[in-house]
Protein backbone atom coordinates (compact mmCIF):
# COMPACT_ATOMS: atom_id res chain seq x y z
CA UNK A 1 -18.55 31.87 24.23
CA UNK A 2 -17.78 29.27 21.96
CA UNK A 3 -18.66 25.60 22.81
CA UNK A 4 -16.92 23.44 19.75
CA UNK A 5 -14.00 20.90 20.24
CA UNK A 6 -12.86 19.96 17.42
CA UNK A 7 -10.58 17.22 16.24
CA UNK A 8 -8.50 17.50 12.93
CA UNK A 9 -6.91 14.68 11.74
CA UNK A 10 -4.82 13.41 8.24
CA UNK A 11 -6.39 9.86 7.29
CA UNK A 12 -7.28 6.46 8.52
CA UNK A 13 -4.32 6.19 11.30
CA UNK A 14 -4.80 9.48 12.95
CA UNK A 15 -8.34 9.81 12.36
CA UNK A 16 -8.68 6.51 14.62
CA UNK A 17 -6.47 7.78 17.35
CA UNK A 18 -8.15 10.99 17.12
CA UNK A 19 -11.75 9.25 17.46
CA UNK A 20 -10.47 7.62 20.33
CA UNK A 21 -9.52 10.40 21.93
CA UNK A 22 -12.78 12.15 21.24
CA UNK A 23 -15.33 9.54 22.25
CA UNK A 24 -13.39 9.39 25.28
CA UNK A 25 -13.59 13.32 25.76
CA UNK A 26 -17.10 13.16 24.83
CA UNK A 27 -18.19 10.61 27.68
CA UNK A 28 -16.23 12.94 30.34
CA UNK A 29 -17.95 15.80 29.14
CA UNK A 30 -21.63 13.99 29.20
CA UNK A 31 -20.97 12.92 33.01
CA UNK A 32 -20.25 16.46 33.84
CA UNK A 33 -23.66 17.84 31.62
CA UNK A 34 -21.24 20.13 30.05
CA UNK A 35 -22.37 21.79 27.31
CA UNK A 36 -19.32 21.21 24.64
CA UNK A 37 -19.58 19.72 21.11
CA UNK A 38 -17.02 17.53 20.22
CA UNK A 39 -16.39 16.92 16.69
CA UNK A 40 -14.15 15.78 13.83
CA UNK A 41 -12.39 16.86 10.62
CA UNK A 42 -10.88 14.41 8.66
CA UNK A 43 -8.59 15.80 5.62
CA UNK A 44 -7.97 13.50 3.31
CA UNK A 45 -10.70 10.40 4.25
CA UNK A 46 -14.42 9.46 4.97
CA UNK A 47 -13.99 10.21 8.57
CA UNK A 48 -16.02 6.75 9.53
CA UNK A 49 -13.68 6.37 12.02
CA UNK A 50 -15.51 9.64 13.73
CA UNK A 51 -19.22 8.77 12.70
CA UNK A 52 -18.20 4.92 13.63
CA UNK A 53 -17.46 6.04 17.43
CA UNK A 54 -20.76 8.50 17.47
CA UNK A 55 -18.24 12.07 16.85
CA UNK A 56 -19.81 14.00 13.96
CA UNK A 57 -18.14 15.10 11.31
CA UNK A 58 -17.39 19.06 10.58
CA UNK A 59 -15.54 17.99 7.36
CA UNK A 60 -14.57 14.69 5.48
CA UNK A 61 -13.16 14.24 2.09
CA UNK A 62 -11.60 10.85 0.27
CA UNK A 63 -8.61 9.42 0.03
CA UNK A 64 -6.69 10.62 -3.09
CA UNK A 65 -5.06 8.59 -5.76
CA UNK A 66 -1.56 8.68 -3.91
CA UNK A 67 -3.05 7.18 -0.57
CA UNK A 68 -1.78 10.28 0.91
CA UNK A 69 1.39 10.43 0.34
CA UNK A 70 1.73 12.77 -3.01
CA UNK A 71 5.52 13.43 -2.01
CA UNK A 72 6.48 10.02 -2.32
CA UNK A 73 6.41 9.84 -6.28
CA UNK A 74 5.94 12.40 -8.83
CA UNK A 75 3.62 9.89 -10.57
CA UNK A 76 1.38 10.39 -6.93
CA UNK A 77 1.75 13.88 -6.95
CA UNK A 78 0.79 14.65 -10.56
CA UNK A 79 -1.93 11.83 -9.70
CA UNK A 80 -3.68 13.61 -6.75
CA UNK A 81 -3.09 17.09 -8.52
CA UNK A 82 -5.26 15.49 -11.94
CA UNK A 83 -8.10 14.06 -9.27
CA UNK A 84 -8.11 17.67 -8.01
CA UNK A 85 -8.33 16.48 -4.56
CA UNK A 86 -5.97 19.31 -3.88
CA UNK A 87 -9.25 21.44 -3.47
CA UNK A 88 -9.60 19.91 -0.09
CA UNK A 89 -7.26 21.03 1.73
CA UNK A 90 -8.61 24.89 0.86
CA UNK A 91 -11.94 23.49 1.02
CA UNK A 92 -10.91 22.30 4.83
CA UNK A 93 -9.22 25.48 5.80
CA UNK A 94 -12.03 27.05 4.73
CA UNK A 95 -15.22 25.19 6.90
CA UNK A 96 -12.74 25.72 10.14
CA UNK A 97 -12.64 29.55 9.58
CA UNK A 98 -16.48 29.21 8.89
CA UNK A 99 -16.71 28.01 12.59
CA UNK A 100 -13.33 29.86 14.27
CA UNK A 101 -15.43 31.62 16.49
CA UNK A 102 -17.13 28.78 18.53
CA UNK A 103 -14.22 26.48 18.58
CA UNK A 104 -13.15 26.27 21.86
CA UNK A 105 -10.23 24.17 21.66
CA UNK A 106 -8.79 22.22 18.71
CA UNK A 107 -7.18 19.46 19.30
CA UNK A 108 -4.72 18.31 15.76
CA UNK A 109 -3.77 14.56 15.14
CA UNK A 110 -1.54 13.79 12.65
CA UNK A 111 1.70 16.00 11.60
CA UNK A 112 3.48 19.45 11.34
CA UNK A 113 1.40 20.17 7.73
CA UNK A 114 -2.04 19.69 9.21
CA UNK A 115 -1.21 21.43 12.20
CA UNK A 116 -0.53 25.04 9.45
CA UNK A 117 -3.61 24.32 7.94
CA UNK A 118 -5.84 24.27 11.49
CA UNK A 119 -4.11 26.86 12.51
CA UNK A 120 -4.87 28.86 9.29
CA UNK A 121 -8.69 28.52 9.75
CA UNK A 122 -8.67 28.79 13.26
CA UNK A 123 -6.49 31.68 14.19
CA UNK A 124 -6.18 32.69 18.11
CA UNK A 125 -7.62 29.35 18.93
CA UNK A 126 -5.51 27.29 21.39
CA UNK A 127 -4.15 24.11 19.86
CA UNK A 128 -3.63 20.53 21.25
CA UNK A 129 -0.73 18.96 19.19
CA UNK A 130 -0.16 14.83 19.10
CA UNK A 131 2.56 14.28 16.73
CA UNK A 132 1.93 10.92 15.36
CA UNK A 133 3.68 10.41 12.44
CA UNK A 134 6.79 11.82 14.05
CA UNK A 135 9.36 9.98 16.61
CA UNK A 136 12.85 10.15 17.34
CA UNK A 137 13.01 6.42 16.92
CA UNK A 138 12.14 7.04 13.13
CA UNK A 139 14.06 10.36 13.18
CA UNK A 140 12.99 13.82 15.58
CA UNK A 141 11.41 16.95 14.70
CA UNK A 142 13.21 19.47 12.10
CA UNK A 143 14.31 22.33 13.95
CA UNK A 144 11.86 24.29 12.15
CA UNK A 145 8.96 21.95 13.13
CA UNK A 146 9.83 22.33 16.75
CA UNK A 147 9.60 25.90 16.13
CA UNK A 148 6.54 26.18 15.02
CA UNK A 149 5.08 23.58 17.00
CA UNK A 150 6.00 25.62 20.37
CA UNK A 151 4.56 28.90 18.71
CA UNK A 152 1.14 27.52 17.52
CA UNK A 153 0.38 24.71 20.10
CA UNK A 154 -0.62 25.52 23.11
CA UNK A 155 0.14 21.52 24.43
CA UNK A 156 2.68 19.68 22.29
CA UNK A 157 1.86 15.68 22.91
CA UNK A 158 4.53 12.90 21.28
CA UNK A 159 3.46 9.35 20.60
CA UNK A 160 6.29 7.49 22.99
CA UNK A 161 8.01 9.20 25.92
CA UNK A 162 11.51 8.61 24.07
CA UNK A 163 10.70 11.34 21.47
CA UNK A 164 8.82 13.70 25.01
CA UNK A 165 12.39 12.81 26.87
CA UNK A 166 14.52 13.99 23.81
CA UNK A 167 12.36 16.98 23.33
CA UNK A 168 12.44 17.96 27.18
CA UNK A 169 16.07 17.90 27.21
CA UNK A 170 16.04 20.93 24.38
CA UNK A 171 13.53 22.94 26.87
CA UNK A 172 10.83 21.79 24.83
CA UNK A 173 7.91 21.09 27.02
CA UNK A 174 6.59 17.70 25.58
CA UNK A 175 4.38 15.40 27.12
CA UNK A 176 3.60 12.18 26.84
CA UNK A 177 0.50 11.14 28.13
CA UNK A 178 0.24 7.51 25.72
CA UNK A 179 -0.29 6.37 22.33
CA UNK A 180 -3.60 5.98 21.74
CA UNK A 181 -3.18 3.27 18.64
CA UNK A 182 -3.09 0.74 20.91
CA UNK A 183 -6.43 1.40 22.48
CA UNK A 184 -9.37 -0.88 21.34
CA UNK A 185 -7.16 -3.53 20.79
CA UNK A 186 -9.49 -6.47 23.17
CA UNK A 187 -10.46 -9.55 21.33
CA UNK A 188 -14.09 -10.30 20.39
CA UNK A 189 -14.53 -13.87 20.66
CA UNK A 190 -15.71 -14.97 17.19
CA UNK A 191 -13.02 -16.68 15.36
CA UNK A 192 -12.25 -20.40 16.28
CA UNK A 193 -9.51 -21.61 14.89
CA UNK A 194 -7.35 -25.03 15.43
CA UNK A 195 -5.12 -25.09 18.95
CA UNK A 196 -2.79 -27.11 17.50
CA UNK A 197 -1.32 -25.09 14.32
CA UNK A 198 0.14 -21.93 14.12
CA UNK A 199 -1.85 -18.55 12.92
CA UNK A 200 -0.30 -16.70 10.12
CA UNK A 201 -2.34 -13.18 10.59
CA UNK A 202 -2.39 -11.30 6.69
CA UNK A 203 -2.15 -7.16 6.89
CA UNK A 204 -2.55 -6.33 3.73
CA UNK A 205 -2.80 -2.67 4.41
CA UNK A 206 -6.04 -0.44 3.63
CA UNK A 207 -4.89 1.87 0.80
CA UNK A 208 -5.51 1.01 -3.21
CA UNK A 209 -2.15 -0.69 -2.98
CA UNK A 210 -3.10 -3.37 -0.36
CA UNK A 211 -5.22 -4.99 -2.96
CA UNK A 212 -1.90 -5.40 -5.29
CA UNK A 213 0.21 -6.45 -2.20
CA UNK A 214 -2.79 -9.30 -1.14
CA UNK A 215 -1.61 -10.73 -4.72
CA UNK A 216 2.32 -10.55 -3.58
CA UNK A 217 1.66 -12.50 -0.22
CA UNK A 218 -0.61 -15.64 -1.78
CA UNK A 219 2.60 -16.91 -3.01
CA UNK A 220 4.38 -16.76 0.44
CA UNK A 221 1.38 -17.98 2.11
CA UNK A 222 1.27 -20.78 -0.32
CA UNK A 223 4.98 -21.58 0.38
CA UNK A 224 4.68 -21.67 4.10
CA UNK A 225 1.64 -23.74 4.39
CA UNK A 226 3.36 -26.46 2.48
CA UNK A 227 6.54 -26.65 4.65
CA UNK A 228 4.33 -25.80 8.03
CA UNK A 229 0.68 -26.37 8.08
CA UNK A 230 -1.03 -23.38 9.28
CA UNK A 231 -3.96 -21.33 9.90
CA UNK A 232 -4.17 -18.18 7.74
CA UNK A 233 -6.11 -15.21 8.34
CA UNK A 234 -6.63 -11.75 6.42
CA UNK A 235 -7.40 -8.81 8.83
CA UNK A 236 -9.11 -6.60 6.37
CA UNK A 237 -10.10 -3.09 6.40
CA UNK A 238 -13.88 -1.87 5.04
CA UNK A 239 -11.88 -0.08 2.03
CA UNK A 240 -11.02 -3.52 0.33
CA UNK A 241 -14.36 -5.26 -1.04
CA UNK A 242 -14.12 -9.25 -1.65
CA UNK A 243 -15.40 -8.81 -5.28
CA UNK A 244 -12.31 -7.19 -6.17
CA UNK A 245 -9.67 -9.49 -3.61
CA UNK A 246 -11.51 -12.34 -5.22
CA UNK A 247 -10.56 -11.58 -8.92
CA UNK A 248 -7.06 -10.88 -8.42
CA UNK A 249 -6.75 -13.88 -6.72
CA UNK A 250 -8.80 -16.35 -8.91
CA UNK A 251 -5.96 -15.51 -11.26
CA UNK A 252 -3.65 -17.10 -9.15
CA UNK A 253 -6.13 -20.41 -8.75
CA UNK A 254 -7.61 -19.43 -5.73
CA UNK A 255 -11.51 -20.00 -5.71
CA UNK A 256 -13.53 -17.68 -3.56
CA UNK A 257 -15.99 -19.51 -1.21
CA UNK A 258 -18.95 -17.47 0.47
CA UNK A 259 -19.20 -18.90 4.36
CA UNK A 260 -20.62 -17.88 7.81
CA UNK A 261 -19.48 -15.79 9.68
CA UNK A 262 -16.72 -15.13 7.22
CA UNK A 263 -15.63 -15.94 3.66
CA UNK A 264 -12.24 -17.45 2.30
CA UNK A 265 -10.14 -18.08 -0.45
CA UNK A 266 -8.75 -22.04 -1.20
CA UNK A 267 -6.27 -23.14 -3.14
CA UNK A 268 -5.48 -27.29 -2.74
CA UNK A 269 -5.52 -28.13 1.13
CA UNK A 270 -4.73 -23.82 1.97
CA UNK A 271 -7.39 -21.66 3.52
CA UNK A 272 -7.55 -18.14 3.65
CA UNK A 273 -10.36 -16.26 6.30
CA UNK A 274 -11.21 -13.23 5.02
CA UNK A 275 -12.74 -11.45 8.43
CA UNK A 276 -13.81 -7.86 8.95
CA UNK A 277 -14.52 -6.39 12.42
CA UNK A 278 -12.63 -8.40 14.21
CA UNK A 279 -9.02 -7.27 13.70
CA UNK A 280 -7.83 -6.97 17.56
CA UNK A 281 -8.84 -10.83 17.42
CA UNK A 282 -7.05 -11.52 14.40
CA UNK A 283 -3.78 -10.37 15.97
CA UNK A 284 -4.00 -11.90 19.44
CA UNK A 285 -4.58 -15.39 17.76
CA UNK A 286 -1.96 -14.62 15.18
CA UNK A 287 1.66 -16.28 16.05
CA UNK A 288 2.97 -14.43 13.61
CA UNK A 289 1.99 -11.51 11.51
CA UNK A 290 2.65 -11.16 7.76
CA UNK A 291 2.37 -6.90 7.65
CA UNK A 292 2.37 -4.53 4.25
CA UNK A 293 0.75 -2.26 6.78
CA UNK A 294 1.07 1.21 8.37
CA UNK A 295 -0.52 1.29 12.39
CA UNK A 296 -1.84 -1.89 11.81
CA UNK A 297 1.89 -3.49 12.00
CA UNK A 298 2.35 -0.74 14.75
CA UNK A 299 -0.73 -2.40 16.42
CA UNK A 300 0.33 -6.22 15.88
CA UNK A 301 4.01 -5.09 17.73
CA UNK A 302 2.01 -3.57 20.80
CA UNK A 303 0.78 -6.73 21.55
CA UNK A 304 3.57 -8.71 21.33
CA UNK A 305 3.54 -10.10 17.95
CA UNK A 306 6.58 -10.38 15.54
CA UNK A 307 5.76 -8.50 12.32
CA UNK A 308 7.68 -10.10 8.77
CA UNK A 309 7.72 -7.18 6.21
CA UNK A 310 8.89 -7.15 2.36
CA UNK A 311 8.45 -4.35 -0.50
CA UNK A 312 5.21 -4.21 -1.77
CA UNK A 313 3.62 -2.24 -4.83
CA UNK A 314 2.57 1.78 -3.32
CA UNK A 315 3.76 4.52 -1.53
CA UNK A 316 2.84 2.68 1.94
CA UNK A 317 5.23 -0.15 1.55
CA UNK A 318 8.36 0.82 -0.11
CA UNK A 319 11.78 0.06 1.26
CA UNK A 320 12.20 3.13 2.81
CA UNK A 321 8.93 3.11 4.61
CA UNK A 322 9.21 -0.08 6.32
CA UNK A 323 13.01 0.59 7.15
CA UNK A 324 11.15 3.81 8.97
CA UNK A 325 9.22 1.75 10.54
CA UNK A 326 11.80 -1.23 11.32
CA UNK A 327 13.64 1.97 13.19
CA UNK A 328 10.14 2.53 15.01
CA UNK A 329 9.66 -0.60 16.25
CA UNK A 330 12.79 -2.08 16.71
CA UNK A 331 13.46 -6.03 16.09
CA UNK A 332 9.50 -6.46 16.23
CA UNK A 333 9.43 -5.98 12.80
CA UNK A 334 11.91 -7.57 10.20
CA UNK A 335 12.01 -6.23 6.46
CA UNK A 336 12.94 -8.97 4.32
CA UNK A 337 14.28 -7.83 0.64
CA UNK A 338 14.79 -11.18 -0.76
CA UNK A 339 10.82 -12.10 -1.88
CA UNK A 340 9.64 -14.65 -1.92
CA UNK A 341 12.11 -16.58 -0.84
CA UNK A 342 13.23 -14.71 2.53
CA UNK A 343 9.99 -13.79 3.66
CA UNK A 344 9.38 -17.38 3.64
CA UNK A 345 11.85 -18.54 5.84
CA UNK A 346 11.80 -15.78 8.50
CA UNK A 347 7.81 -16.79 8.62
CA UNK A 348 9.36 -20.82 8.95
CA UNK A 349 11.70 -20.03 11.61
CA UNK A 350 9.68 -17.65 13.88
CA UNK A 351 6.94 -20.06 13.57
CA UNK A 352 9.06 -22.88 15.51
CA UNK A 353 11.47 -20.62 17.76
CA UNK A 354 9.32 -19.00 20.74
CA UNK A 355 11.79 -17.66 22.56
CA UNK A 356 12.94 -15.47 19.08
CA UNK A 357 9.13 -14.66 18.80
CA UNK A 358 8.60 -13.74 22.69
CA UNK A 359 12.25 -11.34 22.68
CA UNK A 360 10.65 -9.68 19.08
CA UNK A 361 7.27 -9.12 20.84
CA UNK A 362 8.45 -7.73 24.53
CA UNK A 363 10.94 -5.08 21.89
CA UNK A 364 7.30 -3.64 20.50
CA UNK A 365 5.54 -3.68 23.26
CA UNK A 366 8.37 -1.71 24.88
CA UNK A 367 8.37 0.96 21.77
CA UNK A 368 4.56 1.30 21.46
CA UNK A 369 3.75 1.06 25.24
CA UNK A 370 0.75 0.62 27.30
CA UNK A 371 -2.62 0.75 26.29
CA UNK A 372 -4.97 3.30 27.97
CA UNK A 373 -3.85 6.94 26.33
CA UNK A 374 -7.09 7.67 24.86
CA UNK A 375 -8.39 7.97 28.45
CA UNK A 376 -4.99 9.74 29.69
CA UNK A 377 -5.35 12.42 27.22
CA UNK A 378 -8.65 13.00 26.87
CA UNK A 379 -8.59 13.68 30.60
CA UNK A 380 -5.77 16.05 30.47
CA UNK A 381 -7.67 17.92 27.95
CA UNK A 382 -10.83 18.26 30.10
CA UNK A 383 -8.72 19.46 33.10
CA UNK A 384 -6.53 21.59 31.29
CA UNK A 385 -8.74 23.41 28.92
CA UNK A 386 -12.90 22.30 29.33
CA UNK A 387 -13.85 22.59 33.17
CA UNK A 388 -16.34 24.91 33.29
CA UNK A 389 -17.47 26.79 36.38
């Protein structure tokens, strides 16, 4: 009998919610002495989301030259096909069918594509699906993705009970059990900032891009701060190193200045925290959040923070995918085409209008809902699938 759960996943965003979910598996099934292993496979990342929540890793890669979106641009796609980081994804296929026969249950997090390929190198094992990327408040399933989804999964999960409703009314049984991206989201304590000024939180994003769009929002930042005083804070990911922040911005006057607990970049009277591990903080200090992001702007709106968006330089943050996202999360979020200029003034006028900012904020936390599905689901998949005995 095999005794392997595994969790496949796409990249950062779904390997997170997918850790979640497993650490949270992995306690239920220590209580109960079972004698599972629950693991990760990460297909195009690190996977120190896994290791980072104690899940070992059955496979990791890196993150291609597209960011993970190849289909986005043929310049990405002929990118990622030169870097050869094609080879993964047979690479990937391949270490699942080297362990088919202990998996247990596999449990996919991410979209229709990775599901095929866990489903290719485990054959006859039953599948857990959590849709992520997909939601009918974006746009629903293809018919042909609902097809297949019904055929291969064994449990189809959504991430919002508007998609699990739509999908239930077709005789599709959905269910939605929670998102887990808003788990983990508690404040640490650590930053101390001034009660009296506003917090302009910085989401730069965690791709190669983000370090080109941290260059696009100094001049905003620069803007505001002289028509508003504020504080300004980067959330930054582990991906982005300060050496390399540092230079593009010292070409825009900003010095770099080392500090404790956290460094920062100044220009004139402006000051820019650069903090790491403390992102939930970051966000429930921040009054409003400046986003080239992908689930960390999905993040910001489940707690009830109003998210300014504008085009930035990659795949991640092109028109089209914040207007997905704008559809996602309703009014929380508002794409501004006109840089600089615009982005400026929506930042101006959320910053002294708190009903506008409390109305944005109750719209997210209404699309992203509550927190707690890491614990819902993982649950479900003990009782459904794991009780031994």
């Amino acid at each position: 009998m095999g005794n392997l759960v595994l969790f496949t996943s796409n990249c950062f965003g779904e390997d997170r919610s997918a850790a979640l979910i497993a650490r949270e598996l992995k306690i239920l099934l220590e209580k109960r002495q079972s004698s599972y292993r629950v693991m990760g496979a990460s297909l195009i990342s690190e996977g120190k989301d896994y290791t980072s929540r104690g899940i070992d890793l059955l496979f990791s890669s890196y993150v291609p030259p597209s960011g993970g979106f190849p289909t986005h641009s043929l310049r990405g796609l002929f990118a990622d096909l030169f870097s050869g980081s094609f080879t993964a994804i047979f690479q990937f296929v391949k270490t699942l069918k080297s362990h088919a026969q202990e998996t247990k249950l596999a449990i996919v997090v991410g979209d229709v594509a990775l599901l095929f390929l866990t489903r290719q190198g485990l054959p006859g094992v039953p599948i857990v699906f959590l849709s992520l990327p997909k939601s009918d408040y974006i746009a629903p399933h293809y018919a042909i993705e609902e097809w297949y989804i019904t055929r291969q999964a064994s449990t189809f999960l959504t991430r919002d009970a508007y998609t699990a409703e739509n999908l239930q009314k077709k005789g599709i049984p959905a269910l939605f059990l929670g998102n887990p991206i808003v788990d983990e989201l508690e404040p640490t304590s650590v930053l101390s900032l001034s009660q009296d000024r506003p917090v302009l939180g910085l989401l730069p994003g965690s791709r190669e891009e983000a370090y080109q769009n941290f260059v696009l929002i100094l001049p905003v930042v620069e803007e505001v701060h002289s028509r508003y005083p504020c504080d300004v804070v980067a959330a930054l990911p582990g991906t982005l190193t300060d050496e390399r922040l540092s230079f593009l911005a010292q070409k825009k006057g900003w010095i770099y200045k080392k500090s404790s607990p956290f460094p920062f970049l100044e220009k004139n009277s402006i000051r820019i925290l650069l903090t790491r591990g403390v992102f939930a903080e970051v966000l429930h200090l921040s009054t409003v959040i400046l986003g080239l992001a992908g689930t960390a702007n999905e993040q910001a709106a489940a707690l009830g923070k109003p998210i300014v968006a504008f085009k930035g330089a990659g795949p991640q943050t092109t028109l089209r995918r914040f207007r997905e996202q704008h559809r996602l999360l309703g009014d929380a979020l508002c794409l501004r085409k006109d840089y600089p200029q615009g982005v400026v003034e929506e930042i101006l006028s959320l910053f002294q209008n708190a009903p506008e900012r409390k109305r944005r904020g109750m719209i997210g936390q209404q699309h992203m809902g509550p927190a707690g599905g890491s614990k819902a689901i993982a649950s479900y998949l003990f009782q459904k699938y794991l009780q031994e005995g």
